[in-house]
N, C-alpha and C. Protein backbone atom coordinates (compact mmCIF):
# COMPACT_ATOMS: atom_id res chain seq x y z
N UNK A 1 -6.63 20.45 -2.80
CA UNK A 1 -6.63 20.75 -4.21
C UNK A 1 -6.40 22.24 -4.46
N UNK A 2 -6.69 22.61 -3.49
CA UNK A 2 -6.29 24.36 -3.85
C UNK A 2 -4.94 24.76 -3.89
N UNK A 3 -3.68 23.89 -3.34
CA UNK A 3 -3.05 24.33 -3.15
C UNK A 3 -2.84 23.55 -4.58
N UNK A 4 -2.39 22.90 -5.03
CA UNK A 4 -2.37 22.69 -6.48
C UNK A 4 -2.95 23.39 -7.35
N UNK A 5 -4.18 23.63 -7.66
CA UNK A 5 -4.40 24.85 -8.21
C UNK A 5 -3.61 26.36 -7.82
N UNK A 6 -3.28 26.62 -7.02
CA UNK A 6 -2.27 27.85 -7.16
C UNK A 6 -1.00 27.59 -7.48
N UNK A 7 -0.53 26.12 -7.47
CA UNK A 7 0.93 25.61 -8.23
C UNK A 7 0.63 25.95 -9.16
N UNK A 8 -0.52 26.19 -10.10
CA UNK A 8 -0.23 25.77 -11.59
C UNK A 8 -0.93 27.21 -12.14
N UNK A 9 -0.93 28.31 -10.78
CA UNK A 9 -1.14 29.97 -11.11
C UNK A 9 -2.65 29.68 -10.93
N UNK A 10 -3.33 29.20 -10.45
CA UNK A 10 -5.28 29.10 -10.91
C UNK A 10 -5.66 30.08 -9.84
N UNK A 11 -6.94 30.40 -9.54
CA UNK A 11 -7.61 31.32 -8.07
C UNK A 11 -8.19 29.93 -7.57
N UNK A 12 -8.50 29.00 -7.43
CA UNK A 12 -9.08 27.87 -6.83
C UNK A 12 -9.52 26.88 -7.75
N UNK A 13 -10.48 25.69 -7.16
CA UNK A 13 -10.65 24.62 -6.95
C UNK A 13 -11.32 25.00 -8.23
N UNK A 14 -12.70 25.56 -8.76
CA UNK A 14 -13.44 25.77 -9.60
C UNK A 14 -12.44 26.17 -11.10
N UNK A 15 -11.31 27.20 -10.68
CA UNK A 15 -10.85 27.34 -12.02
C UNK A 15 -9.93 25.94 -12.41
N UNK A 16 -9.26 25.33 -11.10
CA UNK A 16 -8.66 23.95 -11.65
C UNK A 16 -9.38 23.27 -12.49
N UNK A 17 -10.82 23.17 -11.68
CA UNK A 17 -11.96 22.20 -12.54
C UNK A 17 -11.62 22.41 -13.66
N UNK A 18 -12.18 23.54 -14.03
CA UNK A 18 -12.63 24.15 -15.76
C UNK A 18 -11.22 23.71 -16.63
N UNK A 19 -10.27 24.06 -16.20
CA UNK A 19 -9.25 23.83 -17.00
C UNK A 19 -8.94 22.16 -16.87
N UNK A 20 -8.59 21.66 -15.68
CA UNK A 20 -8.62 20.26 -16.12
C UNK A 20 -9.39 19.66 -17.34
N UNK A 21 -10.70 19.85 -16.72
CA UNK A 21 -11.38 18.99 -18.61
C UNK A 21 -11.54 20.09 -19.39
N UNK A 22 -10.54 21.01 -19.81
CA UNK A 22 -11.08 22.13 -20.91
C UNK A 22 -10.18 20.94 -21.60
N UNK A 23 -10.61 20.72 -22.84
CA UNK A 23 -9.75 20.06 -23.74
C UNK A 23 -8.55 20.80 -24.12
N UNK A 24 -7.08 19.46 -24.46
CA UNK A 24 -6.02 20.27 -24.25
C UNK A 24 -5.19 21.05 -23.21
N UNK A 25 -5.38 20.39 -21.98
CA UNK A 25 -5.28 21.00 -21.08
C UNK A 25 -4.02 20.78 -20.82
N UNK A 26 -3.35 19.44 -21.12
CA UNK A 26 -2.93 18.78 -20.70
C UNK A 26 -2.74 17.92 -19.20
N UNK A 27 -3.86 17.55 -19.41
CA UNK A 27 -4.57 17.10 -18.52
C UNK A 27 -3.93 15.41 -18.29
N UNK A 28 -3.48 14.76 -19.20
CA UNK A 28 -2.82 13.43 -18.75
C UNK A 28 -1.43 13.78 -17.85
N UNK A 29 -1.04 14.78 -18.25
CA UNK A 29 0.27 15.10 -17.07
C UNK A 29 -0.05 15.79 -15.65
N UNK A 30 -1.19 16.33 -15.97
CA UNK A 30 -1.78 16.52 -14.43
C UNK A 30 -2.64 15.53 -13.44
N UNK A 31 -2.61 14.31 -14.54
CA UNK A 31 -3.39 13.79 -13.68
C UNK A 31 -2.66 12.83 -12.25
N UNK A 32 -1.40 12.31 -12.83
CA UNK A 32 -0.40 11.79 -11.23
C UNK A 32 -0.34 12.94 -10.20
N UNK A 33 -0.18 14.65 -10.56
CA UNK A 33 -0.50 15.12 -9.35
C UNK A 33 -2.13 15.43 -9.19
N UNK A 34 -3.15 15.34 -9.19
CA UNK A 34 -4.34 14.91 -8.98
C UNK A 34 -4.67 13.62 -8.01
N UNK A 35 -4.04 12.52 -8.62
CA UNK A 35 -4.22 11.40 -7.64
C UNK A 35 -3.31 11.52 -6.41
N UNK A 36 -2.01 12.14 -6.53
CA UNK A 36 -1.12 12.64 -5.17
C UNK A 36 -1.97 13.09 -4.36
N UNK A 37 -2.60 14.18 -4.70
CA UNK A 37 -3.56 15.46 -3.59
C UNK A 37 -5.16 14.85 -3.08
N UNK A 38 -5.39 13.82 -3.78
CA UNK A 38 -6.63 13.37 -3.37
C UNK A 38 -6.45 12.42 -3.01
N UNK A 39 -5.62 11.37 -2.53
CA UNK A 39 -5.82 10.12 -2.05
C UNK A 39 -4.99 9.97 -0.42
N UNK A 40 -6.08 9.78 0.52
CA UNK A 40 -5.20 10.03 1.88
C UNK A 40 -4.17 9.17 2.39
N UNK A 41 -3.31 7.94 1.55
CA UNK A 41 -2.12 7.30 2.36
C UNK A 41 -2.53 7.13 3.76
N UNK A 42 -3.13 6.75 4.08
CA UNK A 42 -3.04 5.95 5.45
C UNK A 42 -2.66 4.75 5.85
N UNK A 43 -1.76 4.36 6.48
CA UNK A 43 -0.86 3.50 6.47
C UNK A 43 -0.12 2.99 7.49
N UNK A 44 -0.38 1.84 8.15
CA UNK A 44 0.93 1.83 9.62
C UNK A 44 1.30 0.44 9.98
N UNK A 45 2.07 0.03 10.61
CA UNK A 45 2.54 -1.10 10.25
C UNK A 45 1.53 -2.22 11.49
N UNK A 46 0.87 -2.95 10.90
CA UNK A 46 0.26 -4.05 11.89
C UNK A 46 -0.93 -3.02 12.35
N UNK A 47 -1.67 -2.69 11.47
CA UNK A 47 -2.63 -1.73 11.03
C UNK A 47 -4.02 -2.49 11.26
N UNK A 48 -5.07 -2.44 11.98
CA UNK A 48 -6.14 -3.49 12.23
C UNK A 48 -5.56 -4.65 12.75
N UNK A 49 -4.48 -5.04 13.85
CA UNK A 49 -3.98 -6.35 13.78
C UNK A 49 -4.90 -7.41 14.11
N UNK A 50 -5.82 -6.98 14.16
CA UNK A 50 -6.66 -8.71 14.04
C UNK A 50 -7.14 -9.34 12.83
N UNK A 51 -6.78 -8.56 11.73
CA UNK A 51 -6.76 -8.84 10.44
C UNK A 51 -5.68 -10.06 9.88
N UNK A 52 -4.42 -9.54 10.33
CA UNK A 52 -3.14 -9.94 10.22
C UNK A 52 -3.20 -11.44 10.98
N UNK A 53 -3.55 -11.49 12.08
CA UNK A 53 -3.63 -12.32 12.51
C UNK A 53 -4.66 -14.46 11.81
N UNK A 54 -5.85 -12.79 11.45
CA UNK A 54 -6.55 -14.21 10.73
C UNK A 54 -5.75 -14.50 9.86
N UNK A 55 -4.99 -13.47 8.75
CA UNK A 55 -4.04 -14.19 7.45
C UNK A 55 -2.96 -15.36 8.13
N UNK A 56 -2.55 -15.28 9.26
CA UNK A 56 -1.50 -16.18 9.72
C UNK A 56 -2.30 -17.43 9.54
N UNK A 57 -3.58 -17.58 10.48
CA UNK A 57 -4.19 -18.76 10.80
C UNK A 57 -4.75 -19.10 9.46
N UNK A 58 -4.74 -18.36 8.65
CA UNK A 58 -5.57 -19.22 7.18
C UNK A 58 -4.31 -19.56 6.34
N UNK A 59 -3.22 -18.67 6.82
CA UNK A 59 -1.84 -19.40 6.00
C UNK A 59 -1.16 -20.44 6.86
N UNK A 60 -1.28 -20.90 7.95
CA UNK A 60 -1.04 -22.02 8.84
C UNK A 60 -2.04 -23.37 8.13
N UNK A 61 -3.27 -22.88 8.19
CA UNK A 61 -4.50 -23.87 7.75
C UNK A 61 -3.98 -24.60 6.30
N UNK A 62 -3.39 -23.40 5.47
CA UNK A 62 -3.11 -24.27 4.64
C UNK A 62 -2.02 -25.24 4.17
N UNK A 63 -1.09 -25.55 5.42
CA UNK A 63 -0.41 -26.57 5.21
C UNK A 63 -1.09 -28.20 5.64
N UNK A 64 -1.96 -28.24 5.47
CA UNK A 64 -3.14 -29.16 5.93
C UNK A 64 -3.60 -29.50 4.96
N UNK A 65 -2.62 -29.54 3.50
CA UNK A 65 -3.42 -30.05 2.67
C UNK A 65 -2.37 -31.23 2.22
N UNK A 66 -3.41 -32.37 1.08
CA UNK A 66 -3.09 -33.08 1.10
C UNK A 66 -1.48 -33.30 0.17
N UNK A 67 -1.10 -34.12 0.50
CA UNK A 67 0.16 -34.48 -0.48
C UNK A 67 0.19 -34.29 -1.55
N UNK A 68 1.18 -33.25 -2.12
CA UNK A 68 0.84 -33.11 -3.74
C UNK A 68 0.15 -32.10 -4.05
N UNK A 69 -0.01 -31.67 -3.16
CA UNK A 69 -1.13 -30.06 -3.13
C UNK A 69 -0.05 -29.06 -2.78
N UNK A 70 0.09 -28.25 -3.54
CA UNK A 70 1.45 -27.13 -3.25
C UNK A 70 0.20 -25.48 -2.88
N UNK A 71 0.25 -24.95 -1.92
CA UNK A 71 0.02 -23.83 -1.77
C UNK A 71 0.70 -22.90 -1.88
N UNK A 72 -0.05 -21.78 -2.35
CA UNK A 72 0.61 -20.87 -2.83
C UNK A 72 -0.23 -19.11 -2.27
N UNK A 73 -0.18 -18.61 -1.41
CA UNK A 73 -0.84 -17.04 -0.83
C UNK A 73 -0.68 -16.13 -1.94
N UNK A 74 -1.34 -15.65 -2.98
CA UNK A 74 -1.10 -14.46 -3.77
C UNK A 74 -1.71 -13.32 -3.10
N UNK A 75 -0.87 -12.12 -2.45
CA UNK A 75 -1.87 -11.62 -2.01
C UNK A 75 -1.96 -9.96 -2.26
N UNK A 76 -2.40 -9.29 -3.15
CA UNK A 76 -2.56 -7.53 -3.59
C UNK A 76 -2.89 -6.72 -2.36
N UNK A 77 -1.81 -6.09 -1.99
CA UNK A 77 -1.84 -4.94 -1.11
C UNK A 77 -2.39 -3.69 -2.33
N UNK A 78 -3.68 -3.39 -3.14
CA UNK A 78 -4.45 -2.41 -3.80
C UNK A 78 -3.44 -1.12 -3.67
N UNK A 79 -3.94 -0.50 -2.15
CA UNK A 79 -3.51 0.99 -2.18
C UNK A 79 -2.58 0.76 -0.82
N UNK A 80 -0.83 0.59 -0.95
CA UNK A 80 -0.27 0.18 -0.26
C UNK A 80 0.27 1.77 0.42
N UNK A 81 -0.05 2.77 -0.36
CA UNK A 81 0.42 3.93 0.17
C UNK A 81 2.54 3.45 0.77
N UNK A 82 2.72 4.03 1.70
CA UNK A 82 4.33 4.10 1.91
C UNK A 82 4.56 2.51 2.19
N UNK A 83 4.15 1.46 1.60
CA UNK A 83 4.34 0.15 2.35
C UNK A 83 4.63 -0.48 3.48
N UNK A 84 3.95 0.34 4.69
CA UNK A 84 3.92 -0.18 5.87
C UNK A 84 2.83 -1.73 6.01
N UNK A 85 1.91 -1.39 5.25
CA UNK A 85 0.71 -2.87 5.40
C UNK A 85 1.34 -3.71 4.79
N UNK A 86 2.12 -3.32 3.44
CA UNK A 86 2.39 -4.72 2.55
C UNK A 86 3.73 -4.79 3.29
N UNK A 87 4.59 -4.14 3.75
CA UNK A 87 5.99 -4.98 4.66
C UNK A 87 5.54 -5.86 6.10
N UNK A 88 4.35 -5.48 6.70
CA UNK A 88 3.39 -6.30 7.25
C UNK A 88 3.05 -7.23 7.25
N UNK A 89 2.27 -7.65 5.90
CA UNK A 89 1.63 -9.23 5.00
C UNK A 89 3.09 -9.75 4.81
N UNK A 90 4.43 -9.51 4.81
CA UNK A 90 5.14 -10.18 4.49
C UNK A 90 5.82 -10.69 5.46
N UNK A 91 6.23 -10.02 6.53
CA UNK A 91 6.45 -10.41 8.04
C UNK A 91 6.13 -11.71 8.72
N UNK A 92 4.57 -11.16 8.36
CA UNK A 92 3.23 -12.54 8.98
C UNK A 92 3.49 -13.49 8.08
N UNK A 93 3.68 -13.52 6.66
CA UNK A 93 3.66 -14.67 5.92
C UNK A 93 4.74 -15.22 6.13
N UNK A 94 5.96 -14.52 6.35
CA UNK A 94 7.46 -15.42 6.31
C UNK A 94 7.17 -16.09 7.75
N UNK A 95 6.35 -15.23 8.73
CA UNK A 95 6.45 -16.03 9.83
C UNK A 95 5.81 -17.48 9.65
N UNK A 96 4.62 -17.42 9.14
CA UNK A 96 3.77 -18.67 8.87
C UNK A 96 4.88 -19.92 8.08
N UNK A 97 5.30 -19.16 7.06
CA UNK A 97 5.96 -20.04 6.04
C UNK A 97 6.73 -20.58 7.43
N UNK A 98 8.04 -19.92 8.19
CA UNK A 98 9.10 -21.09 8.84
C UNK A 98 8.34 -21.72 9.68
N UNK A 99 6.89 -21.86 9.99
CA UNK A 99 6.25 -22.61 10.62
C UNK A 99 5.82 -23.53 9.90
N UNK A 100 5.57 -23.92 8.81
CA UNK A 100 5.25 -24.26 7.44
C UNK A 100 4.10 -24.44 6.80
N UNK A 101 3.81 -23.11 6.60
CA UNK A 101 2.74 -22.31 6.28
C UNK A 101 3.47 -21.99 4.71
N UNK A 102 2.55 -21.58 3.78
CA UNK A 102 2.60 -21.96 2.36
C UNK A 102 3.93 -20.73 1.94
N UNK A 103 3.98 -20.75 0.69
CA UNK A 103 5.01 -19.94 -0.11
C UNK A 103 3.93 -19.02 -0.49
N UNK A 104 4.14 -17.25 -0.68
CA UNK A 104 3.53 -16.68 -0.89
C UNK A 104 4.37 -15.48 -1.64
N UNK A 105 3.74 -14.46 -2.43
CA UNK A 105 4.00 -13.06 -3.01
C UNK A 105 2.79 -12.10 -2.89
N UNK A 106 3.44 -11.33 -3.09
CA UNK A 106 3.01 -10.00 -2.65
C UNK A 106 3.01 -8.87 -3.49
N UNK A 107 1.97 -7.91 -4.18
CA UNK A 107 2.23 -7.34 -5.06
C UNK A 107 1.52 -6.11 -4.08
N UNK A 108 2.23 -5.19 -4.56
CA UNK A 108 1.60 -3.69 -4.00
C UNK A 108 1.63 -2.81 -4.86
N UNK A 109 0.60 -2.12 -4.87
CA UNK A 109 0.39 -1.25 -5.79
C UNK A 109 -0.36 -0.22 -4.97
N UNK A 110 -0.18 1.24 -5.55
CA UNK A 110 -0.83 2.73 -5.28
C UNK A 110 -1.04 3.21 -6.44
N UNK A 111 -1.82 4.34 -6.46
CA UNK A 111 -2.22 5.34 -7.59
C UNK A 111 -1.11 6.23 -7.34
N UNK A 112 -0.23 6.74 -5.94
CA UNK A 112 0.27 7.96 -5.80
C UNK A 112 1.75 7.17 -5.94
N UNK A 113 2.66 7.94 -7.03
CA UNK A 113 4.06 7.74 -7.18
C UNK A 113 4.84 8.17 -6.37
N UNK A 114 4.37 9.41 -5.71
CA UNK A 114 4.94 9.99 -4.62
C UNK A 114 5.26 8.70 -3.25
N UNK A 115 4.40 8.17 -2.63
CA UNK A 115 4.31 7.23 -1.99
C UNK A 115 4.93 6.17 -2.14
N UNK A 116 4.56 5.60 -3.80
CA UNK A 116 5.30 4.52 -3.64
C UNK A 116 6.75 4.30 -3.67
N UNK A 117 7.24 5.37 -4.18
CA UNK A 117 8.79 6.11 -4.16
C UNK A 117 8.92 5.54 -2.53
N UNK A 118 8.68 6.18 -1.71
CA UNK A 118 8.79 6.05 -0.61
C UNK A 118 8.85 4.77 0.19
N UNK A 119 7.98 3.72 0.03
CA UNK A 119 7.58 2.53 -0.11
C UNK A 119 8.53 1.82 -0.43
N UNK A 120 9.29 2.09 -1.98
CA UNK A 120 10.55 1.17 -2.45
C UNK A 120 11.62 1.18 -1.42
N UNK A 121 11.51 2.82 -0.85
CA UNK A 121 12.62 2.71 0.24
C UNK A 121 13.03 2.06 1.29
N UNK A 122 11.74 1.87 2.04
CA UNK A 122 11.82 0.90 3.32
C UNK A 122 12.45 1.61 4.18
N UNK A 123 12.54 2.63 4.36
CA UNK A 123 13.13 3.85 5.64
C UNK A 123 11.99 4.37 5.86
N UNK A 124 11.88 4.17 7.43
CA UNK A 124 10.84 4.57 8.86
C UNK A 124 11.79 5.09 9.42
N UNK A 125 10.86 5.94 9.89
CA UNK A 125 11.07 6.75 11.59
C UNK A 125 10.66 5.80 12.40
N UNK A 126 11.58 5.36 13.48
CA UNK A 126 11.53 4.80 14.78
C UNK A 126 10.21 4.86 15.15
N UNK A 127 9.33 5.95 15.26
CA UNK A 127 7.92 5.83 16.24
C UNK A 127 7.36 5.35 15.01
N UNK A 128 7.24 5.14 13.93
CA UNK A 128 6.38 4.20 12.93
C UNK A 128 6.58 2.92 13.08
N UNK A 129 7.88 2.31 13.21
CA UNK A 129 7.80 1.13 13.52
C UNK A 129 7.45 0.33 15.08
N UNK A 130 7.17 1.18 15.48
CA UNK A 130 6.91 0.57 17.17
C UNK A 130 5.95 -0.17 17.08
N UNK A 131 5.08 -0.33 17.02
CA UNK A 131 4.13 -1.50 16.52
C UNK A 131 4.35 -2.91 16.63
N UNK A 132 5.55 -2.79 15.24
CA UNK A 132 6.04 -4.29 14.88
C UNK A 132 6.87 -4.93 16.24
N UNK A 133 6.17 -6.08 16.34
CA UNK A 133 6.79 -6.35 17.62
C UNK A 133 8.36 -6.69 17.14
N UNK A 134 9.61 -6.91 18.78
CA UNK A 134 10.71 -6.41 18.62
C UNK A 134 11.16 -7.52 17.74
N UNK A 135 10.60 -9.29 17.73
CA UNK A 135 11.36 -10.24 17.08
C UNK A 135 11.64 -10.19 16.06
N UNK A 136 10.91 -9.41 15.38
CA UNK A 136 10.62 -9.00 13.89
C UNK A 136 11.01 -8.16 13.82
């Protein structure tokens, strides 16, 4: 935050404070870079994979239902930061689905625009994607 506060000419963190809520600050346009500088994006692809894994087996489970029962996975990636987790959940789900595992979507959302800019892109560096195994 300090270094944002000297973007915007301040001596530190304390004079950002004061002026942020001094009324009139314009403070609704500072607030997307606020959530940029405070929120850490952490993010990698197949990230906790034993997580990923249970979503397969509970999206496998649910083709086990009865006739006439259409499943459907809705599933909110919250703080998807550069969309490495939510290009992840989608991987695992398409895998499940050609196994025939349910139809699913995927919504991702961040607080930081910066990120999700990034995210829309779908361009990695090679050592980010190493993870994802090669079939995929």
């Amino acid at each position: 935050m300090r270094r944002r506060a000297r973007s915007l000419g301040l001596s530190g963190v304390g004079e950002y404070h004061d002026w942020f809520f001094a009324s009139g600050s314009g403070r609704e346009d500072e607030l997307q870079h606020l959530l940029d500088v405070a929120t850490t994006n952490k993010t990698s692809f197949f990230r906790e994979a034993e997580h990923f894994d249970t979503l397969a087996d509970l999206a496998l489970a649910a083709r086990r239902r009865p006739p006439g029962q259409r499943a459907l996975f809705r599933v909110w990636c919250a703080g998807c930061a550069t969309g490495e987790e939510a290009y992840t959940l989608a991987m695992v789900l398409l895998e499940a689905r050609l196994r025939g595992g349910p139809e699913f979507s995927i919504l991702a959302t961040d607080v930081s625009m910066q990120v999700l800019e990034r995210a829309r892109t779908a361009i990695y560096d090679e050592d980010l994607v190493k993870p994802v195994p090669s079939a995929l």
